[in-house]
C-alpha atoms as a PDB file:
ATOM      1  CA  UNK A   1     -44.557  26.283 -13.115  1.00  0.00           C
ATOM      2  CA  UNK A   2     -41.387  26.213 -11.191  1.00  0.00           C
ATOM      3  CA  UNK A   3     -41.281  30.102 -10.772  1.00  0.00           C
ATOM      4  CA  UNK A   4     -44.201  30.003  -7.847  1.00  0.00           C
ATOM      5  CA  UNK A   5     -42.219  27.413  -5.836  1.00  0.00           C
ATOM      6  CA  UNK A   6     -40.402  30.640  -4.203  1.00  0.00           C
ATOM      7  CA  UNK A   7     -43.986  32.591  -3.164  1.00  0.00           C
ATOM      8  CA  UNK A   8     -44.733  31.876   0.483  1.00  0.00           C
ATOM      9  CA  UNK A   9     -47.740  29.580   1.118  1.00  0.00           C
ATOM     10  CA  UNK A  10     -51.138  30.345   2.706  1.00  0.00           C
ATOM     11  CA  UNK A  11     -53.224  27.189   3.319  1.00  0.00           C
ATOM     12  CA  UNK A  12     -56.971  27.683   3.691  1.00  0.00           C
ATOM     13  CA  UNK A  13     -58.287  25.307   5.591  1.00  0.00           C
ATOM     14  CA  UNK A  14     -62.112  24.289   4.557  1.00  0.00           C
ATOM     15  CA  UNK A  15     -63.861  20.505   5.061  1.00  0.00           C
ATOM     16  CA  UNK A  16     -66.918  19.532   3.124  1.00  0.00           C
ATOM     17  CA  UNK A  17     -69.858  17.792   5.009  1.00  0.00           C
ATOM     18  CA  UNK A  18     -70.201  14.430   5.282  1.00  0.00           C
ATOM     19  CA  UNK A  19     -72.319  12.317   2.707  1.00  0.00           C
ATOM     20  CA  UNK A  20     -72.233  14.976  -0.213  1.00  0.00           C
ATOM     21  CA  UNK A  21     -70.787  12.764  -2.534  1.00  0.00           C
ATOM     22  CA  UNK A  22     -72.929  10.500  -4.760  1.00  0.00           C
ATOM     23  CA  UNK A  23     -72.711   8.812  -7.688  1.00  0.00           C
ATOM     24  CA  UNK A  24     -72.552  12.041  -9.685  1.00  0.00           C
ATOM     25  CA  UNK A  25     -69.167  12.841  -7.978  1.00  0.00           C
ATOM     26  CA  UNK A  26     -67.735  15.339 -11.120  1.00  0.00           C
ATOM     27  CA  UNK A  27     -70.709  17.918 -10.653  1.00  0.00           C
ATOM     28  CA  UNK A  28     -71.139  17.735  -6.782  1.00  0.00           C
ATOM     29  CA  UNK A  29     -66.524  18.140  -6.940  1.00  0.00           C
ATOM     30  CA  UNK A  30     -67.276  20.727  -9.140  1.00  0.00           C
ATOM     31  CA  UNK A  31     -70.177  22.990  -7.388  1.00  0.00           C
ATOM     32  CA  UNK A  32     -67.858  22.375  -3.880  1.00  0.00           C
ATOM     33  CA  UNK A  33     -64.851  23.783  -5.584  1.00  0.00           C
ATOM     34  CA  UNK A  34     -66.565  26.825  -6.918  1.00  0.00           C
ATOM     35  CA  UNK A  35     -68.115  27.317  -3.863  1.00  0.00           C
ATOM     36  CA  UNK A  36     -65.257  27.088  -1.660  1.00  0.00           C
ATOM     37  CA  UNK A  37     -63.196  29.475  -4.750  1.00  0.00           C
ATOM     38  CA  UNK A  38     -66.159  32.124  -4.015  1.00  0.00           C
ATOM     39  CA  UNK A  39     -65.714  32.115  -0.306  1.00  0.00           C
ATOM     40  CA  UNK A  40     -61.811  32.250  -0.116  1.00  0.00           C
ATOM     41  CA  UNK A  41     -61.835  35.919   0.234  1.00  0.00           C
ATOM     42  CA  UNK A  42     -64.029  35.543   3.511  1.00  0.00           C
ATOM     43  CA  UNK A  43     -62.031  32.039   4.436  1.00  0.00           C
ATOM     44  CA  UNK A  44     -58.484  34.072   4.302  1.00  0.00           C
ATOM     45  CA  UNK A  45     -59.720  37.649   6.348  1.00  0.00           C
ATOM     46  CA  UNK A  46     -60.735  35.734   8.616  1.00  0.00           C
ATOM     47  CA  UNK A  47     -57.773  33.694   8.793  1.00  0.00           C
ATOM     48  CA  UNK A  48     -55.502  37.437   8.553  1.00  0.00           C
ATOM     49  CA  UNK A  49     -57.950  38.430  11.362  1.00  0.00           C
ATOM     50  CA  UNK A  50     -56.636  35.282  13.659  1.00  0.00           C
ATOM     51  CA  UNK A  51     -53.177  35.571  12.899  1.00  0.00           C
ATOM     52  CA  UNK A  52     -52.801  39.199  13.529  1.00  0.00           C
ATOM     53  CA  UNK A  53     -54.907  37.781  16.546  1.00  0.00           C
ATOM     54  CA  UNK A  54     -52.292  35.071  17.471  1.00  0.00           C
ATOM     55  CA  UNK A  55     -49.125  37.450  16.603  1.00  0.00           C
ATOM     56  CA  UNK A  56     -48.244  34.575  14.338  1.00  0.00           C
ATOM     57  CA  UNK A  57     -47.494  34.705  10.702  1.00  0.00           C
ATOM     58  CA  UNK A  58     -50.298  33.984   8.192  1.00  0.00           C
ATOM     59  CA  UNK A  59     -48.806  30.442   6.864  1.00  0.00           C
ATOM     60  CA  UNK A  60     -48.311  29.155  10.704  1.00  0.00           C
ATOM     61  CA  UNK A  61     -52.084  28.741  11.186  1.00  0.00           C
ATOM     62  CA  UNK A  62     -53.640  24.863  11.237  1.00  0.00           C
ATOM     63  CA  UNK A  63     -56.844  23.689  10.721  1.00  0.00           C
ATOM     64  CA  UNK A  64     -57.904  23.988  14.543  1.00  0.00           C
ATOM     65  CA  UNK A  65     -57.186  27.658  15.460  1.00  0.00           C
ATOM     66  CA  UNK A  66     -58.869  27.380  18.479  1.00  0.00           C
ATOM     67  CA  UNK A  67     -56.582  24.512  20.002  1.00  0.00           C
ATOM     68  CA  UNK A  68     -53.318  26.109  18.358  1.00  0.00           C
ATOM     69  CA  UNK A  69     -54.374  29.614  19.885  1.00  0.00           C
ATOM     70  CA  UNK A  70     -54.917  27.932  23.719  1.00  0.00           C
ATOM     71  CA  UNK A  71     -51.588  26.354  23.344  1.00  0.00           C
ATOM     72  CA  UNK A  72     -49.481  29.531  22.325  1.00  0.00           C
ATOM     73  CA  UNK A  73     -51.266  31.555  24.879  1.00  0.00           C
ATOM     74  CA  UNK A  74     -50.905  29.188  27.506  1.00  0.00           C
ATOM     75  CA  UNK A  75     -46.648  28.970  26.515  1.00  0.00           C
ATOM     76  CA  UNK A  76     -46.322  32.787  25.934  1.00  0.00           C
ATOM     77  CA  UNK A  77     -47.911  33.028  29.629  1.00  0.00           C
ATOM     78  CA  UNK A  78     -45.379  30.545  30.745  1.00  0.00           C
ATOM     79  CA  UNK A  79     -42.739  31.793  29.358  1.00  0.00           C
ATOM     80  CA  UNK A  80     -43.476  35.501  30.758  1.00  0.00           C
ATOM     81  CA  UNK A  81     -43.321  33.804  33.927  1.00  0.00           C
ATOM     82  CA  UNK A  82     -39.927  32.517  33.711  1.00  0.00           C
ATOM     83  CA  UNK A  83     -41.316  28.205  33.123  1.00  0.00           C
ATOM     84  CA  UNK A  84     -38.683  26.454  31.022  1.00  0.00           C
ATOM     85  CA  UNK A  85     -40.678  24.895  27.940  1.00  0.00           C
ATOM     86  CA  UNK A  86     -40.009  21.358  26.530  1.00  0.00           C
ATOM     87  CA  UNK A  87     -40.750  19.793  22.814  1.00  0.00           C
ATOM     88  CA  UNK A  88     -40.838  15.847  23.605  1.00  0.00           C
ATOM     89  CA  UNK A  89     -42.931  12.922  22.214  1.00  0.00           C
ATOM     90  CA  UNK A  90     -43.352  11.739  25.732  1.00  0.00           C
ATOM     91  CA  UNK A  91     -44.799  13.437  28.946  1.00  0.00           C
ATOM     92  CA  UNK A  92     -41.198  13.313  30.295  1.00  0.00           C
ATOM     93  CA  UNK A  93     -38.877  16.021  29.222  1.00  0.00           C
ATOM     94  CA  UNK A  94     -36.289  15.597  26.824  1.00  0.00           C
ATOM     95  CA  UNK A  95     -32.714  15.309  28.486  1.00  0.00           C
ATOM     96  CA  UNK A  96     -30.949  14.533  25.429  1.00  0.00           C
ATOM     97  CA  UNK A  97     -30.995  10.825  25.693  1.00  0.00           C
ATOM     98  CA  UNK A  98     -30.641  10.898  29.337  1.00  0.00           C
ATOM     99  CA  UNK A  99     -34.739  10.113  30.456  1.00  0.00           C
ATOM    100  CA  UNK A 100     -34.023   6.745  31.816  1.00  0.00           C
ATOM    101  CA  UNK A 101     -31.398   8.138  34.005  1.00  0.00           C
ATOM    102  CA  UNK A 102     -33.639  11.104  35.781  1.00  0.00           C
ATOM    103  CA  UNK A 103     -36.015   9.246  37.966  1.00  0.00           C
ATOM    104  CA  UNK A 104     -37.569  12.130  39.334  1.00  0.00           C
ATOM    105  CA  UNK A 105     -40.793  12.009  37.146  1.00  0.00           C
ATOM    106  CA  UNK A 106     -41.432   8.334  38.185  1.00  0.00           C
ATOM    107  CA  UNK A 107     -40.737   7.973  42.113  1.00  0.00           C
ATOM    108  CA  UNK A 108     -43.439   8.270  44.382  1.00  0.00           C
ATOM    109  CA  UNK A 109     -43.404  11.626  46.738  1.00  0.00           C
ATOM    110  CA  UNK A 110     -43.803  10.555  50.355  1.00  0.00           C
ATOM    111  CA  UNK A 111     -44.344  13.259  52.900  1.00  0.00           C
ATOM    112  CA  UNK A 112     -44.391  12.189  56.832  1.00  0.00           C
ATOM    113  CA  UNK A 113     -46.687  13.990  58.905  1.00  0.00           C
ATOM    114  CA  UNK A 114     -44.179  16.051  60.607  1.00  0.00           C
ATOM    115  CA  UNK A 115     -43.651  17.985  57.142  1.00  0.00           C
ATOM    116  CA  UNK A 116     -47.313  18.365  56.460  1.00  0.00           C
ATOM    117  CA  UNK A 117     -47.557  19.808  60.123  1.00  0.00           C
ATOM    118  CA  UNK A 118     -44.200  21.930  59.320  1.00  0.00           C
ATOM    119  CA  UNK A 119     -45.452  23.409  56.195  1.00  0.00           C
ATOM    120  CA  UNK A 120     -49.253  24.144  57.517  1.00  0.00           C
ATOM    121  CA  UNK A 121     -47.912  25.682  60.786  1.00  0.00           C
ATOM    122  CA  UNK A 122     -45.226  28.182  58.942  1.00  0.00           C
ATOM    123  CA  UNK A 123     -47.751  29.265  56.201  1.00  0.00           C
ATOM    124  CA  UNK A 124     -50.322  29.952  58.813  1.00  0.00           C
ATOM    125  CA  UNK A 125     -47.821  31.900  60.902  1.00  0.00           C
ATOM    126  CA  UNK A 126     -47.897  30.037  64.025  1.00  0.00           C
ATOM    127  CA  UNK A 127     -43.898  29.192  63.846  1.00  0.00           C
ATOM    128  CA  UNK A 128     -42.555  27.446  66.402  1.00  0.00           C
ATOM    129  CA  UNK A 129     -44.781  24.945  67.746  1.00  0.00           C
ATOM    130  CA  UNK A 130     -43.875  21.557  68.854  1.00  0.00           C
ATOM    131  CA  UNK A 131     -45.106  18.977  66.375  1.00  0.00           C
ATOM    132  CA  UNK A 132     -45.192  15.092  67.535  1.00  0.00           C
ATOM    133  CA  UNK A 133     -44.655  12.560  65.203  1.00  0.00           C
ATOM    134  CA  UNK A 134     -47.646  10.201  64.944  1.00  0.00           C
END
């Protein structure tokens, strides 16, 4: 039926337990798919109820709701807060083919004590004291 290629998508995302299939696999496939038929109506309001939720379509909902939903409140937080978001494979951001030349990410951060001191002494408001280097 080529006509239904062109209706939008909504999949429903149900697992069966472990060790239900035997040797009479054709009536225990059977049962599990009229079972799962009968409960689509509950499966997909509660999957409307999540996405209107989420503010995401209906179609853009995995299997793990609860992962997906922590991630895209987590971004949508940091993008309200001005943080630049990335989409890489790595934990490095993606420079367009320019990682191996930003060495940021992989040199070691050394502060000297004099910084520490500078940094604990303006936050705590107590300005301009002499600090000796160790």
């Amino acid at each position: 039926m080529p006509g239904l290629g062109e209706f939008p998508l909504v999949p429903i995302h149900v697992q069966d337990a472990e060790g239900v299939w035997d040797l009479n696999w054709q009536r225990t496939g059977a049962r599990n798919m009229l079972r799962h038929y009968l409960n689509s109506e509950t499966i997909l309001e509660l999957t409307a109820e999540q996405a209107r939720y989420f503010h995401v379509p209906l179609g853009n909902l995995p299997a793990d709701p609860t992962i997906f939903a922590a991630d895209l409140f987590y971004a949508r937080h940091l993008m309200k807060h001005n943080f630049l978001l990335w989409c890489s494979p790595t934990e490095r951001p993606d420079l367009g083919g320019r990682e191996a030349d930003d060495n940021r990410f992989v040199k070691p951060f050394h502060l000297s004590y004099s910084i520490i001191m500078f940094i604990l002494l303006k936050t705590t408001g107590i300005g301009a004291s002499q600090v000796k280097e160790r």
